[in-house]
PDB file of N, CA and C in Angstrom:
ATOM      1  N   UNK A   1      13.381 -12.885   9.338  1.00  0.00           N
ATOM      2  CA  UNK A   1      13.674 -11.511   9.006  1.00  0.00           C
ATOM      3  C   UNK A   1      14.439 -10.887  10.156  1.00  0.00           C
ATOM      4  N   UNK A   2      15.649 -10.411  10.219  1.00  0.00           N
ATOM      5  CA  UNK A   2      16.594  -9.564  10.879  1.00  0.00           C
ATOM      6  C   UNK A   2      16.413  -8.052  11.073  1.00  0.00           C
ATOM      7  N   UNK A   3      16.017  -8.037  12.172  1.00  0.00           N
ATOM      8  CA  UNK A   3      16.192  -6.357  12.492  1.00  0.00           C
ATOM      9  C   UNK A   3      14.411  -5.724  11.728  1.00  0.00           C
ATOM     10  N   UNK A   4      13.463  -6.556  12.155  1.00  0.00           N
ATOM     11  CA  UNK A   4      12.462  -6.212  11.738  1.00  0.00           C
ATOM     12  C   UNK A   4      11.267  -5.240  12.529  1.00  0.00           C
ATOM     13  N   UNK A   5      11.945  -3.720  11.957  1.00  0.00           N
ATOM     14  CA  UNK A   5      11.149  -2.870  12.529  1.00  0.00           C
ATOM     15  C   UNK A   5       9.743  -2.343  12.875  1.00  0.00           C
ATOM     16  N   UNK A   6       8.759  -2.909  13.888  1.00  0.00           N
ATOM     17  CA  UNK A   6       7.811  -2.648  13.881  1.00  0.00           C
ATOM     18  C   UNK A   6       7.346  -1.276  13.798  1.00  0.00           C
ATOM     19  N   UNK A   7       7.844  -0.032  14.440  1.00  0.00           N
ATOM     20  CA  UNK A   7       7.455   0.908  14.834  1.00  0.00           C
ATOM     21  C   UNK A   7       7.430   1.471  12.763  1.00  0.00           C
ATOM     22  N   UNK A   8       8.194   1.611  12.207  1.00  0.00           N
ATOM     23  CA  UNK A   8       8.070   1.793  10.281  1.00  0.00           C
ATOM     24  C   UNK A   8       7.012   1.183   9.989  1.00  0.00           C
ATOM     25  N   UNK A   9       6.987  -0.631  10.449  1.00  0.00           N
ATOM     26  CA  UNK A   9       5.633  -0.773   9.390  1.00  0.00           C
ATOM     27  C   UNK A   9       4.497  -0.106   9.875  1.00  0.00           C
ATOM     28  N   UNK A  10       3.969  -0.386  11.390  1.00  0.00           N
ATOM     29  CA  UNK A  10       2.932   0.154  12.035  1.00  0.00           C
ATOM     30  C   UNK A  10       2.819   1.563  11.656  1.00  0.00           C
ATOM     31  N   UNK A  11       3.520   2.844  11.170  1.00  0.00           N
ATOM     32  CA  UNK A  11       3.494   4.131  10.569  1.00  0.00           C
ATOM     33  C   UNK A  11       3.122   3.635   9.153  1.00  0.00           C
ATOM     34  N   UNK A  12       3.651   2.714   8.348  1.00  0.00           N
ATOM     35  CA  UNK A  12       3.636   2.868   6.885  1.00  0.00           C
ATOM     36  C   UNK A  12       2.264   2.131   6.667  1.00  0.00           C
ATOM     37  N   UNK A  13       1.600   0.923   7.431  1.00  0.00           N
ATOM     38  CA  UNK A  13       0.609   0.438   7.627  1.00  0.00           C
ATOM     39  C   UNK A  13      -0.596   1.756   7.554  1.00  0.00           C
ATOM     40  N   UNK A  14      -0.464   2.187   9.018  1.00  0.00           N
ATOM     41  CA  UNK A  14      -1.484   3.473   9.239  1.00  0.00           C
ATOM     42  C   UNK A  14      -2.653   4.286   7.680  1.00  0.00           C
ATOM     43  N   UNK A  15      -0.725   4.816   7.595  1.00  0.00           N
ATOM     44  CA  UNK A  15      -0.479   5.593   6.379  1.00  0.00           C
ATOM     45  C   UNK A  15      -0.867   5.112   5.143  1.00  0.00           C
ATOM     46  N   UNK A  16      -1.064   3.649   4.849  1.00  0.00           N
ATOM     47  CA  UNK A  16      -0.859   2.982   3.540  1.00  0.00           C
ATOM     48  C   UNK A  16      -2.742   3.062   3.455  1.00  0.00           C
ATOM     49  N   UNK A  17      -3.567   2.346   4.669  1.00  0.00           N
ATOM     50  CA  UNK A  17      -4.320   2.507   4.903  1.00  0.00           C
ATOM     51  C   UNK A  17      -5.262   3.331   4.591  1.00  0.00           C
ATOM     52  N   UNK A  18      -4.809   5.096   5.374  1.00  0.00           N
ATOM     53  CA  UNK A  18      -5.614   6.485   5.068  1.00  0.00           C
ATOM     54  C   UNK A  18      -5.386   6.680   3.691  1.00  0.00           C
ATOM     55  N   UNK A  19      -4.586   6.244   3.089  1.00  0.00           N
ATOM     56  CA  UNK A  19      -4.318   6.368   1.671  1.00  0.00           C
ATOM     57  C   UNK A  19      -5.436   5.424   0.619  1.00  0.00           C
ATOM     58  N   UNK A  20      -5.251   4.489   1.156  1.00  0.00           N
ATOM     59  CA  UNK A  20      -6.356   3.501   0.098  1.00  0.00           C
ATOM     60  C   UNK A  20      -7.314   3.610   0.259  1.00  0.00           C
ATOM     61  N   UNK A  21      -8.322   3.570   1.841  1.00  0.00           N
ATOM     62  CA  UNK A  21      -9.931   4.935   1.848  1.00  0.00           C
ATOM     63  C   UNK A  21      -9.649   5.595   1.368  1.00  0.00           C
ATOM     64  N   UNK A  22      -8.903   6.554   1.072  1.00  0.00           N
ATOM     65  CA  UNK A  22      -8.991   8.219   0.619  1.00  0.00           C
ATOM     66  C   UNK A  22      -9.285   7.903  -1.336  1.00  0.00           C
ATOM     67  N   UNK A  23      -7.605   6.692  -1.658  1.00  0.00           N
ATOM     68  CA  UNK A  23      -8.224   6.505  -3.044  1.00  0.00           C
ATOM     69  C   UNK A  23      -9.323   6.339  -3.430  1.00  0.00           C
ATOM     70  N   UNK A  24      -9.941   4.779  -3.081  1.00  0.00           N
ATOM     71  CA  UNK A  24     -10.897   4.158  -2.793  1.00  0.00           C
ATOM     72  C   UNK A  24     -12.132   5.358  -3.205  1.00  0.00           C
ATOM     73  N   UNK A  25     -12.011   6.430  -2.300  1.00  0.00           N
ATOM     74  CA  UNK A  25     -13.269   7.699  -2.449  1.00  0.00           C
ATOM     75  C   UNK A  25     -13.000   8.010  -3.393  1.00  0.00           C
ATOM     76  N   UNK A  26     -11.904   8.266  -4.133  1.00  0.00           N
ATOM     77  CA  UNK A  26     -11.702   9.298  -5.148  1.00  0.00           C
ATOM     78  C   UNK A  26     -12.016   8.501  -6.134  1.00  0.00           C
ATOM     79  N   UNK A  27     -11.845   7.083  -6.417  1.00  0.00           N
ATOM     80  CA  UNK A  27     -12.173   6.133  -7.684  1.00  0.00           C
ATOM     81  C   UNK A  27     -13.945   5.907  -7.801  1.00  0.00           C
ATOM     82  N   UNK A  28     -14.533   5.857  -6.169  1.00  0.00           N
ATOM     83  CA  UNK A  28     -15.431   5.646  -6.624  1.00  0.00           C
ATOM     84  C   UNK A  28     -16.578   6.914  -7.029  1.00  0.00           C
ATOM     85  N   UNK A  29     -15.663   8.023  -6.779  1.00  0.00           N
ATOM     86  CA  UNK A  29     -16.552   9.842  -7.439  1.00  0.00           C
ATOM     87  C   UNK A  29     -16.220   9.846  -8.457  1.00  0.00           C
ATOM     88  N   UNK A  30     -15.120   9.214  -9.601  1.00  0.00           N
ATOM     89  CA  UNK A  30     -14.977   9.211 -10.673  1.00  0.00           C
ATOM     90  C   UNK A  30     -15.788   8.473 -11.694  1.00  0.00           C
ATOM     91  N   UNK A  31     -15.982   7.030 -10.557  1.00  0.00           N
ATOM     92  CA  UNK A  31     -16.907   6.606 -11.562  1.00  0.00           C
ATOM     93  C   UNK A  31     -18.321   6.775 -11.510  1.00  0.00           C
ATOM     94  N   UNK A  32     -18.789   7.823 -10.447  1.00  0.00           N
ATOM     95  CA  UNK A  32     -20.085   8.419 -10.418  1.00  0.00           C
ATOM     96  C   UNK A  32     -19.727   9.417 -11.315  1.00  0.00           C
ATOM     97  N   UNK A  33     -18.845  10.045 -11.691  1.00  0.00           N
ATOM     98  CA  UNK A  33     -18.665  11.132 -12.196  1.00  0.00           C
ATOM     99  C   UNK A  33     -18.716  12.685 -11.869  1.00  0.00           C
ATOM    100  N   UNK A  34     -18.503  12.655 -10.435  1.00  0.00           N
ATOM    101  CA  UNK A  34     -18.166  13.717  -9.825  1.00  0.00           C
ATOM    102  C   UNK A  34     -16.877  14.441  -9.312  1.00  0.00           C
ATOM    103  N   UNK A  35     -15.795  13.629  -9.894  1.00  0.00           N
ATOM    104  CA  UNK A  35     -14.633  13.999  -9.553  1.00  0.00           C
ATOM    105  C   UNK A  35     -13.967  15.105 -10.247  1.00  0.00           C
ATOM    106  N   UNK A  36     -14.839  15.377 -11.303  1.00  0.00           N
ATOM    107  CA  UNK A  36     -14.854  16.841 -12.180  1.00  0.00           C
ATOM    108  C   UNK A  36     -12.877  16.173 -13.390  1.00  0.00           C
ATOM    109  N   UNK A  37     -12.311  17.467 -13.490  1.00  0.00           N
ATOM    110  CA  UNK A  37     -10.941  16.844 -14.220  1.00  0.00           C
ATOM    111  C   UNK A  37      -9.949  18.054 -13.520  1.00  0.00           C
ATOM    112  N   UNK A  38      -9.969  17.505 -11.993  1.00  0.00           N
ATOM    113  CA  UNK A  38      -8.970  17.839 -11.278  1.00  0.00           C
ATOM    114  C   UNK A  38      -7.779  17.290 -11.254  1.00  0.00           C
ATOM    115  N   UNK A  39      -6.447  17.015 -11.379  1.00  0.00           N
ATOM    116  CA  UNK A  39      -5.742  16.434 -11.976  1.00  0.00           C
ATOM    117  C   UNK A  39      -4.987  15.736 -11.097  1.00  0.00           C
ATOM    118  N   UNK A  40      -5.072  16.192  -9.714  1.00  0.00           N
ATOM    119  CA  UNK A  40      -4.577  15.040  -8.687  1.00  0.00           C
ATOM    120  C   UNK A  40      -5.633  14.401  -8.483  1.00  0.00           C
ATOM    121  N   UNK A  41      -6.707  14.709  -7.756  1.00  0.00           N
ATOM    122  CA  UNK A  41      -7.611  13.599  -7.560  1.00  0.00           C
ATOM    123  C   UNK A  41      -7.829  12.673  -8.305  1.00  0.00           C
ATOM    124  N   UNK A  42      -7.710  13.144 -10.330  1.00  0.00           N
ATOM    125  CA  UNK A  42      -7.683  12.020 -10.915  1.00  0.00           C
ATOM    126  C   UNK A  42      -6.290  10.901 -10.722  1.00  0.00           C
ATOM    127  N   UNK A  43      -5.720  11.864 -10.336  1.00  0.00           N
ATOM    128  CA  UNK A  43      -4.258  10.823  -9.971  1.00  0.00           C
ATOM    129  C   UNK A  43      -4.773  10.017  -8.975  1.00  0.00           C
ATOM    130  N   UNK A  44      -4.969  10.309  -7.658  1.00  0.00           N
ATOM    131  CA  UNK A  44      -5.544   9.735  -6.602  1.00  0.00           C
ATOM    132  C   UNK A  44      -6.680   9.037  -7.091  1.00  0.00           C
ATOM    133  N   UNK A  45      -7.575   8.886  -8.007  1.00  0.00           N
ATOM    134  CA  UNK A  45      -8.446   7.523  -8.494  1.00  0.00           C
ATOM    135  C   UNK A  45      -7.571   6.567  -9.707  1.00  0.00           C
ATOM    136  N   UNK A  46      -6.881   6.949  -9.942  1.00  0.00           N
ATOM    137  CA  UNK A  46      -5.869   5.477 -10.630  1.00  0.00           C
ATOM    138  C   UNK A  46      -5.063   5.277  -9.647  1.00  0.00           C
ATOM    139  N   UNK A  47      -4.339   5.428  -8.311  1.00  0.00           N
ATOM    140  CA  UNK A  47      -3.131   5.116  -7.276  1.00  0.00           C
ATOM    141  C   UNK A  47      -4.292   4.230  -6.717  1.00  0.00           C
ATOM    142  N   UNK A  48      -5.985   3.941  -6.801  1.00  0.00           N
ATOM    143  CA  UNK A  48      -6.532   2.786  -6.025  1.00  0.00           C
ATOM    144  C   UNK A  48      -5.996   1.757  -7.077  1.00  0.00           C
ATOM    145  N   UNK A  49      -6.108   2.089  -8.443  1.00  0.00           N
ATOM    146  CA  UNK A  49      -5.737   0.625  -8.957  1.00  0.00           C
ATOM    147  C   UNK A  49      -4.612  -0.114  -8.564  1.00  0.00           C
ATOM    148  N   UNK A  50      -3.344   0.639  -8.359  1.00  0.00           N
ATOM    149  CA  UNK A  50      -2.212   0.082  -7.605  1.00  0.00           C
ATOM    150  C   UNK A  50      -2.475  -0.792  -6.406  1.00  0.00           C
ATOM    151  N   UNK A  51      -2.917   0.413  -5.513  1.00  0.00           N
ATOM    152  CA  UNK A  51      -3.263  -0.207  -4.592  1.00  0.00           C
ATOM    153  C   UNK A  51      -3.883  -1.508  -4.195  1.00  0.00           C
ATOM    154  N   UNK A  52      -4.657  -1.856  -5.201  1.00  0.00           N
ATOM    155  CA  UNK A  52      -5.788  -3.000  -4.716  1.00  0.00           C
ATOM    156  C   UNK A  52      -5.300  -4.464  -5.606  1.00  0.00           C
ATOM    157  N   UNK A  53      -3.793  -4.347  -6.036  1.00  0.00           N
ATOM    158  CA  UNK A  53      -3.369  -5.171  -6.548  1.00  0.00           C
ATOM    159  C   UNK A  53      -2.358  -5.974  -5.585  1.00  0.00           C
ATOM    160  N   UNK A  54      -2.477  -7.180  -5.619  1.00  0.00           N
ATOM    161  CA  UNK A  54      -2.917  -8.255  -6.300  1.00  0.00           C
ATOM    162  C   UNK A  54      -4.029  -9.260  -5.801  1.00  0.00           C
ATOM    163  N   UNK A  55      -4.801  -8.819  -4.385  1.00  0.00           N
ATOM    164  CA  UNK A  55      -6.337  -9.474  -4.106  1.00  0.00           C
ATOM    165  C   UNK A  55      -7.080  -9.703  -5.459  1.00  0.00           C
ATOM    166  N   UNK A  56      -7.367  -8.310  -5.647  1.00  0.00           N
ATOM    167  CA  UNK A  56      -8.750  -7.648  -6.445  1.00  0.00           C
ATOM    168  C   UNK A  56      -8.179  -8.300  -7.630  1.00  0.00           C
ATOM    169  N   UNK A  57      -7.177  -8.397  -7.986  1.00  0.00           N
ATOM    170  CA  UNK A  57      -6.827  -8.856  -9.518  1.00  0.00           C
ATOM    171  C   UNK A  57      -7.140  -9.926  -9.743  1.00  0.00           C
ATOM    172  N   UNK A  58      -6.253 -10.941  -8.591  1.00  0.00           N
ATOM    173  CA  UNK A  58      -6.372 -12.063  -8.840  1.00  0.00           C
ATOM    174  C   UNK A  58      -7.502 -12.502  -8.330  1.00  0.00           C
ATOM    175  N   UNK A  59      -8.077 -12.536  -7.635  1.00  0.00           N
ATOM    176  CA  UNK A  59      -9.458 -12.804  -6.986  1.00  0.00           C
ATOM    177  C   UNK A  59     -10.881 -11.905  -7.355  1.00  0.00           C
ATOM    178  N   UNK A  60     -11.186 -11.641  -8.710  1.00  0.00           N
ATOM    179  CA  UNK A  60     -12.587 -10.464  -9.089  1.00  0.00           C
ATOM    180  C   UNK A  60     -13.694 -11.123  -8.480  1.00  0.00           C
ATOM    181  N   UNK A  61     -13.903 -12.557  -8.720  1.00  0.00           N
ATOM    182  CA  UNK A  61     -15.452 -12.502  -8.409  1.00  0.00           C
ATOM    183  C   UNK A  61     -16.059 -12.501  -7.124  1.00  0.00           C
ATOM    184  N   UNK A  62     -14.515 -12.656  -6.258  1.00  0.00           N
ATOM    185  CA  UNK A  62     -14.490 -12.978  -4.756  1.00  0.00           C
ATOM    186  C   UNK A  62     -14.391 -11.435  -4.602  1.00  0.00           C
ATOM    187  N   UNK A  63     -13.974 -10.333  -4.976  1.00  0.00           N
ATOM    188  CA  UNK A  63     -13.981  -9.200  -4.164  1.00  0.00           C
ATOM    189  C   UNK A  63     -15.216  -8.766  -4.598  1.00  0.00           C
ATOM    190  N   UNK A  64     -16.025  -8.993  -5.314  1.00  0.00           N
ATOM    191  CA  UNK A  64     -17.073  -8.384  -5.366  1.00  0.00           C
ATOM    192  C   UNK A  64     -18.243  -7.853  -4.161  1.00  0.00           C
ATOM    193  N   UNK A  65     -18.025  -9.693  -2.825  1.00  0.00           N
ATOM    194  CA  UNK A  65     -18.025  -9.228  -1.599  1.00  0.00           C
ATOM    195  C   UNK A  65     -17.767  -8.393  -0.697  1.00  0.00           C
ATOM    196  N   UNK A  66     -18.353  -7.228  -0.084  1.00  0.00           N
ATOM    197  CA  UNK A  66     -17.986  -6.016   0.589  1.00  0.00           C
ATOM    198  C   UNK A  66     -16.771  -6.737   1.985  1.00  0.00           C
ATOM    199  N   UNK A  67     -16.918  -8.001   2.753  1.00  0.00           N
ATOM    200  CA  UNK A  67     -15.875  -8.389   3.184  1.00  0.00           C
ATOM    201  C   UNK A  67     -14.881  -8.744   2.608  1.00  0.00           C
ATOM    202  N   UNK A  68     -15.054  -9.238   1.515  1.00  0.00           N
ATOM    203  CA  UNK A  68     -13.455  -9.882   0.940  1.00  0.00           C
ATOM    204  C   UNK A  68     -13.196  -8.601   0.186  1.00  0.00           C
ATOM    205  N   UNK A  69     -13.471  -7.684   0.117  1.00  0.00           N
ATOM    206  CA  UNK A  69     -13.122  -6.650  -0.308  1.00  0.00           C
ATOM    207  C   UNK A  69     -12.200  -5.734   0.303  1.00  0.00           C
ATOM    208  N   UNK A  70     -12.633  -5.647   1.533  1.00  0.00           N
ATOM    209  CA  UNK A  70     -12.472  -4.885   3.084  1.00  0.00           C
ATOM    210  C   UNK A  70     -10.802  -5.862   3.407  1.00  0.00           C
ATOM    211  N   UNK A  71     -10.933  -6.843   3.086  1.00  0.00           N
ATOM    212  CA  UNK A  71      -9.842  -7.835   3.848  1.00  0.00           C
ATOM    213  C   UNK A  71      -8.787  -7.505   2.740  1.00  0.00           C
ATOM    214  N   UNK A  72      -9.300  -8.014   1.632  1.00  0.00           N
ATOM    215  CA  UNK A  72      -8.140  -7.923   0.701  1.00  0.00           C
ATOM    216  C   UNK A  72      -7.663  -6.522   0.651  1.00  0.00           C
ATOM    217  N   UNK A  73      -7.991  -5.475   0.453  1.00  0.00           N
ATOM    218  CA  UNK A  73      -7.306  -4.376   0.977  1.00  0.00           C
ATOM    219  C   UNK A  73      -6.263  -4.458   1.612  1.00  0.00           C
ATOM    220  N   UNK A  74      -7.080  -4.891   2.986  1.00  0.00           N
ATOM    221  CA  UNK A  74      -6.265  -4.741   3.844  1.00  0.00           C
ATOM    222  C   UNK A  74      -4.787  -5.524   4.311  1.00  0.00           C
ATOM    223  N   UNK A  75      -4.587  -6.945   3.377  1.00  0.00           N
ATOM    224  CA  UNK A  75      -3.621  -8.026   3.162  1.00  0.00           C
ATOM    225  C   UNK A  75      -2.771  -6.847   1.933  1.00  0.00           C
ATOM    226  N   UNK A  76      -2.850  -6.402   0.837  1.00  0.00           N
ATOM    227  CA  UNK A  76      -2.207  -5.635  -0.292  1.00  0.00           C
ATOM    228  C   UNK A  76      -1.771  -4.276   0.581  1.00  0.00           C
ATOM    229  N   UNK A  77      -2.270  -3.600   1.514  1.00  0.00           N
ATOM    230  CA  UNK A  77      -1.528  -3.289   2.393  1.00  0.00           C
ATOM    231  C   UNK A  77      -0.384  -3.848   2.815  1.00  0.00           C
ATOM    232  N   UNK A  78      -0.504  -4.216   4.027  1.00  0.00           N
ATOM    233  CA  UNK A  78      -0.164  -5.387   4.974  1.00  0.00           C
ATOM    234  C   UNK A  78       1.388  -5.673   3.689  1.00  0.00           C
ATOM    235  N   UNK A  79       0.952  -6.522   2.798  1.00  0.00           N
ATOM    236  CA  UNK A  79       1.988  -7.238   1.972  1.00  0.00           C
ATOM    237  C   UNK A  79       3.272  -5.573   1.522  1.00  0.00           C
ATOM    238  N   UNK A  80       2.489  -4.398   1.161  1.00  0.00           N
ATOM    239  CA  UNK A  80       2.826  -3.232   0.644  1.00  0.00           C
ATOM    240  C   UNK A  80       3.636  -2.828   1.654  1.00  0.00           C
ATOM    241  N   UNK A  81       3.622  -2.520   2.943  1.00  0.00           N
ATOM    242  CA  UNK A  81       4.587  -2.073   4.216  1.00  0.00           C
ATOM    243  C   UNK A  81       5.799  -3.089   4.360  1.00  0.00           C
ATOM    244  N   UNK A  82       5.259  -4.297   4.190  1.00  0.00           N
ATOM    245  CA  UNK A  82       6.253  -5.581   4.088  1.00  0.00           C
ATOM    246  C   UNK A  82       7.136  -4.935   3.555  1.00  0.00           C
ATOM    247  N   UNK A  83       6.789  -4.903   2.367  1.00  0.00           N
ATOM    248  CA  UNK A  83       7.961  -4.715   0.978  1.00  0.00           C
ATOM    249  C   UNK A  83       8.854  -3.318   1.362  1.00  0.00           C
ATOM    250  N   UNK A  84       7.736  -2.233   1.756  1.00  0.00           N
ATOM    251  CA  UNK A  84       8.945  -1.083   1.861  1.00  0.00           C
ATOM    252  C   UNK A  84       9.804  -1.396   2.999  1.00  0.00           C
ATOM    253  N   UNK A  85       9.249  -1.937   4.230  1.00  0.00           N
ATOM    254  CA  UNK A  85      10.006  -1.948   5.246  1.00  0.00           C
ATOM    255  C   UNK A  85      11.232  -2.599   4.963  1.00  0.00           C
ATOM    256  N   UNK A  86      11.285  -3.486   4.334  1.00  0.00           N
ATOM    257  CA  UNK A  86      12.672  -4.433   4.077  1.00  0.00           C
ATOM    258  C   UNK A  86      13.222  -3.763   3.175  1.00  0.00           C
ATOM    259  N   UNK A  87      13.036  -2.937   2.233  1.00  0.00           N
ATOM    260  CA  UNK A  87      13.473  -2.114   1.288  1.00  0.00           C
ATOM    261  C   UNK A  87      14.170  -0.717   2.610  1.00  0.00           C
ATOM    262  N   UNK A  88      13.666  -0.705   2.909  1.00  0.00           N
ATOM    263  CA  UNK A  88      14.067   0.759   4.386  1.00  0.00           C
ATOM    264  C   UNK A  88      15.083   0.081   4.923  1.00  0.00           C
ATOM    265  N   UNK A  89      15.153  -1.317   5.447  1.00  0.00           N
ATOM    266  CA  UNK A  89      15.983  -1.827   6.226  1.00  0.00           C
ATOM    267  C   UNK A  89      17.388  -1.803   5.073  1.00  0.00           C
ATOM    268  N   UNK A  90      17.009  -2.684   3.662  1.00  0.00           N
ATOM    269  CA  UNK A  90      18.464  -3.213   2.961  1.00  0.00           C
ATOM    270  C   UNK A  90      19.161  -1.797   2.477  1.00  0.00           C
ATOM    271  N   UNK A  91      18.192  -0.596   2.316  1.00  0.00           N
ATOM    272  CA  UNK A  91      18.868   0.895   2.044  1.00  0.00           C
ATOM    273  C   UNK A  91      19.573   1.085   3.395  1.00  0.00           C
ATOM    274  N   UNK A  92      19.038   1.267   4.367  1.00  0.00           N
ATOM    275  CA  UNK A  92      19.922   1.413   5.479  1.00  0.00           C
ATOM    276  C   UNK A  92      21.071   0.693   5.938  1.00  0.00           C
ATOM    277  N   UNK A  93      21.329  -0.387   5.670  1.00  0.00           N
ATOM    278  CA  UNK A  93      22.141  -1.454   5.859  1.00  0.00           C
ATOM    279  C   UNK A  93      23.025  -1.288   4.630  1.00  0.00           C
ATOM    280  N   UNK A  94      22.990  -0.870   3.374  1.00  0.00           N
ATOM    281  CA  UNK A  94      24.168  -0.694   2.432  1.00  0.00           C
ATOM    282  C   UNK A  94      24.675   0.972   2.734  1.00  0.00           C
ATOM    283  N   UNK A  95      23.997   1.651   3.332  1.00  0.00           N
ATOM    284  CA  UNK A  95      24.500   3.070   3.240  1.00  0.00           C
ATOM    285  C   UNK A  95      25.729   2.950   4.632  1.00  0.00           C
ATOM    286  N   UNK A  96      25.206   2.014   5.420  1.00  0.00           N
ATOM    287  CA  UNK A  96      25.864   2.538   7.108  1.00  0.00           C
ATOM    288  C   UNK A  96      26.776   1.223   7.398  1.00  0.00           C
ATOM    289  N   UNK A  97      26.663   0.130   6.647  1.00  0.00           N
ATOM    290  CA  UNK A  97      26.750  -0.715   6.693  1.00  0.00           C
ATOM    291  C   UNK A  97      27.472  -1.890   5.800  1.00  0.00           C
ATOM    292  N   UNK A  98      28.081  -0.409   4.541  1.00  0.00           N
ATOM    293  CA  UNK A  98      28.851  -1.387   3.748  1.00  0.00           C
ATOM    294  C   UNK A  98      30.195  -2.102   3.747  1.00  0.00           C
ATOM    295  N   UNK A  99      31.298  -1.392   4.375  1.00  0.00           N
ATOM    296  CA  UNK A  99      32.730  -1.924   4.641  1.00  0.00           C
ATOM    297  C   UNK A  99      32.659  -3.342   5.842  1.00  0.00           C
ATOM    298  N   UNK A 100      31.598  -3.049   6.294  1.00  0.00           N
ATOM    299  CA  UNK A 100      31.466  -4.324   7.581  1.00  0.00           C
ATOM    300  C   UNK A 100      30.363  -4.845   7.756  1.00  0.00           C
ATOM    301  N   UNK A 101      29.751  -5.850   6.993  1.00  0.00           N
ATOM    302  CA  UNK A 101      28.645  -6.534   7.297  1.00  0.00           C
ATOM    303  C   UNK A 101      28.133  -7.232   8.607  1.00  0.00           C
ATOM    304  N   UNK A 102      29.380  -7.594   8.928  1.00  0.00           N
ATOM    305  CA  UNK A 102      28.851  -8.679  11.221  1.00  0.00           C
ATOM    306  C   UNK A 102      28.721  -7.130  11.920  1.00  0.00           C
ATOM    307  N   UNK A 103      28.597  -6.356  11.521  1.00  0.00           N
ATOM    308  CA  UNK A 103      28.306  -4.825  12.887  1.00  0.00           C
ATOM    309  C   UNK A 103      27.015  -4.597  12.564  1.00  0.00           C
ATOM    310  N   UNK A 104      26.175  -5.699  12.167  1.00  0.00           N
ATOM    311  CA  UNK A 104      24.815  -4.982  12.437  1.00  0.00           C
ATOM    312  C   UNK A 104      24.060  -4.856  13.494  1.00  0.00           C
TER     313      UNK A 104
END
């Protein structure tokens, strides 16, 4: 990988992170049934299902474990910053970068 910005993922990591606890809370007050029918928070308890894809999907009986739970998270992260970061990089690289490809 070329021009692979740590300082983006380590922010989008952080960020991706406080985001999936935060879902994570909000999915599991819904299914206690305390999340009332607030209409972001219900947004914010379906954005965990995103989130927790593709561990939890492909692996159910294994996340049922509070560690492989904790991990896989944290890899669907991890994989999730991947993806934008190189997506950040190839947007930046066609906007600044299109008449001359060797000036990177």
């Amino acid at each position: 990988m070329r021009k692979f910005n740590f300082a983006i993922f380590f922010i989008l990591l952080i960020l991706s992170l406080v985001i999936a606890f935060y879902t994570s809370d909000m999915a599991l007050s819904r299914d206690e049934g305390k999340l009332g029918k607030n209409i972001f928070l219900n947004f914010m308890a379906d954005v965990f299902n995103v989130l927790r894809f593709p561990m939890h999907v492909l692996f159910p009986k294994a996340a049922q474990k509070a560690w492989f739970f904790c991990v896989g998270l944290l890899v669907n992260c991890v994989m999730y910053c991947l993806i934008v970061e190189r997506l950040f990089y190839l947007t930046i690289r066609l906007i600044f970068f299109r008449n001359d490809p060797d000036q990177e």
